[in-house]
C-alpha atoms as a PDB file:
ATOM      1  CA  UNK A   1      57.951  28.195 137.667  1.00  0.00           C
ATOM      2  CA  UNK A   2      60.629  27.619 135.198  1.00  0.00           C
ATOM      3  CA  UNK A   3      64.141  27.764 135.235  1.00  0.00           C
ATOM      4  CA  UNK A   4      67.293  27.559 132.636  1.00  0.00           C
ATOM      5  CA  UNK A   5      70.671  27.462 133.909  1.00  0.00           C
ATOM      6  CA  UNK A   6      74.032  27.777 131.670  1.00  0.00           C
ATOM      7  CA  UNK A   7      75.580  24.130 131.784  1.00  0.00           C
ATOM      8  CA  UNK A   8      71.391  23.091 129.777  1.00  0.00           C
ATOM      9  CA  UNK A   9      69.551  21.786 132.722  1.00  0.00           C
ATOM     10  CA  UNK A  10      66.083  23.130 132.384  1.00  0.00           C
ATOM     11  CA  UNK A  11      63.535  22.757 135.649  1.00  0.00           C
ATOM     12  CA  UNK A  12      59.883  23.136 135.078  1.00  0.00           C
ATOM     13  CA  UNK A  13      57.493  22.838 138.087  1.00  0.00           C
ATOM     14  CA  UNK A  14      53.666  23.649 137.904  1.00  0.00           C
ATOM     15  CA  UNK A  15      51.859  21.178 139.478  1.00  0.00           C
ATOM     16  CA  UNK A  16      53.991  18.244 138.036  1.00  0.00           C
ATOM     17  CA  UNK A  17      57.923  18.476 137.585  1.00  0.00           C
ATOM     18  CA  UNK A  18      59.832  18.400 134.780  1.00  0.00           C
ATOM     19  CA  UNK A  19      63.666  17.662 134.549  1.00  0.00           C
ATOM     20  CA  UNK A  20      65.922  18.322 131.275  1.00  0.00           C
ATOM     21  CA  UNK A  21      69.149  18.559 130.428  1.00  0.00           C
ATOM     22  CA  UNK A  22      70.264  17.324 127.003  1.00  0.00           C
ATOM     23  CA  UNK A  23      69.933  13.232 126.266  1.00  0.00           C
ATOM     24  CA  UNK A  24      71.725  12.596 129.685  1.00  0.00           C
ATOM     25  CA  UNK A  25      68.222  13.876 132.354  1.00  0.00           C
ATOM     26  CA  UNK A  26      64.839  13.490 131.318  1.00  0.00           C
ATOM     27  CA  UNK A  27      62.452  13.615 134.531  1.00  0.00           C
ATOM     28  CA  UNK A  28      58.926  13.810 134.544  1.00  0.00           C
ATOM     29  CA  UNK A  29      56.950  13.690 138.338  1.00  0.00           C
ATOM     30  CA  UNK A  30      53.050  13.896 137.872  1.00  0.00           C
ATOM     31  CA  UNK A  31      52.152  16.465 140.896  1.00  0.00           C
ATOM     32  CA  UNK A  32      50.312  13.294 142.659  1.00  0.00           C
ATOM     33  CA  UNK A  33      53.835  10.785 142.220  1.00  0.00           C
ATOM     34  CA  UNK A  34      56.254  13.551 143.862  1.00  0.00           C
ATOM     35  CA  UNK A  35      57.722  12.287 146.789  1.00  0.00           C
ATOM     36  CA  UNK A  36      56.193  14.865 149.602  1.00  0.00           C
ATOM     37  CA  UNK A  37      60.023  15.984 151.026  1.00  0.00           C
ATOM     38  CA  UNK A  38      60.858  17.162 147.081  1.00  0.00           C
ATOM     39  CA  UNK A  39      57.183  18.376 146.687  1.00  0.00           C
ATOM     40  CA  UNK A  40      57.475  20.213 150.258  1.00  0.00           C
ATOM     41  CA  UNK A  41      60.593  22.091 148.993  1.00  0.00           C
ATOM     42  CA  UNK A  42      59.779  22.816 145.568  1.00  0.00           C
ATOM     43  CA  UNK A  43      56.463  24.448 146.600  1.00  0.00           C
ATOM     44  CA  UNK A  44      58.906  26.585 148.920  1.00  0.00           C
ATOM     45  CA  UNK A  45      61.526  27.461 146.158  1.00  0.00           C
ATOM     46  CA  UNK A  46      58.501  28.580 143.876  1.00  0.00           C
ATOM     47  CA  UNK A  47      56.970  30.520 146.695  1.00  0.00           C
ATOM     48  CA  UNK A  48      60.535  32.435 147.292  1.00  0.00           C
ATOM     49  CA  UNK A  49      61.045  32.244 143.172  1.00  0.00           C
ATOM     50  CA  UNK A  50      64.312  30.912 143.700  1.00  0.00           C
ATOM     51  CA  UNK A  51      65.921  28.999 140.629  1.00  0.00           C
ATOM     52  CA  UNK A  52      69.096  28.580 143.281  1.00  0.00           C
ATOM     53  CA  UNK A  53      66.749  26.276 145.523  1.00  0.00           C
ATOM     54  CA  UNK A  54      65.138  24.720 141.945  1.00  0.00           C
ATOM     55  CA  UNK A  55      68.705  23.523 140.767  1.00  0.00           C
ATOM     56  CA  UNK A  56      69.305  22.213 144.498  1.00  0.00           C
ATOM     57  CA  UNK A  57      65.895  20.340 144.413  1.00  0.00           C
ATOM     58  CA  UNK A  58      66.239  19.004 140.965  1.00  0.00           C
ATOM     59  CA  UNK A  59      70.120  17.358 141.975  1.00  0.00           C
ATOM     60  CA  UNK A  60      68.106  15.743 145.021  1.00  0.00           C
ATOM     61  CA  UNK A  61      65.175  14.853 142.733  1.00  0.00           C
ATOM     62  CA  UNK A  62      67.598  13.445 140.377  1.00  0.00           C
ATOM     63  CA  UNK A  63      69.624  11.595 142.830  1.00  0.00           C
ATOM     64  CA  UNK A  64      66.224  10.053 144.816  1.00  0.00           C
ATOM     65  CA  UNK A  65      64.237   8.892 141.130  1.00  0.00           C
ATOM     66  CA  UNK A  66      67.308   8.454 138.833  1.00  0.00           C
ATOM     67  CA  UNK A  67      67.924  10.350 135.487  1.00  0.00           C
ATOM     68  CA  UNK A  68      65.641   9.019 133.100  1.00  0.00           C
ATOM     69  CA  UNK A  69      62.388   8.320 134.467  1.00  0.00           C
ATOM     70  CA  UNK A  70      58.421   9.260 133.870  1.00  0.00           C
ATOM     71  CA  UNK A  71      56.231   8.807 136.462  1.00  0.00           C
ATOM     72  CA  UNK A  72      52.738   9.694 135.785  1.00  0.00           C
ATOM     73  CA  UNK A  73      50.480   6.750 137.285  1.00  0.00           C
END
């Protein structure tokens, strides 16, 4: 599921997660590396379709990993 809001933050999540917005957030969570609590609710939030939940989840996500980060191994 992907989702684009107005103020650039882009949230893609299919398996692995994928934060954007501009130079200042640049997330990437391999499905394996995402923290179960933020995998838990993201697989909710896609289930419902819910880009309100996404933006919620990706603030936490954000908050929990910092805003530039890859984690992939």
């Amino acid at each position: 599921m992907r989702c684009e809001y107005n103020d650039g933050l882009r949230v893609d999540y299919s398996g692995s997660l994928r934060i954007r917005k501009g130079d200042e957030v640049n997330v990437f969570m391999k499905g394996d590396f995402i923290p179960s609590n933020i995998r838990g609710d993201l697989d909710k939030a896609a289930r419902k379709n819910s880009c309100d939940d996404f933006r919620r989840i990706a603030l936490a996500a954000t908050d929990t990993v910092g805003r530039k980060v890859c984690i992939h191994e």
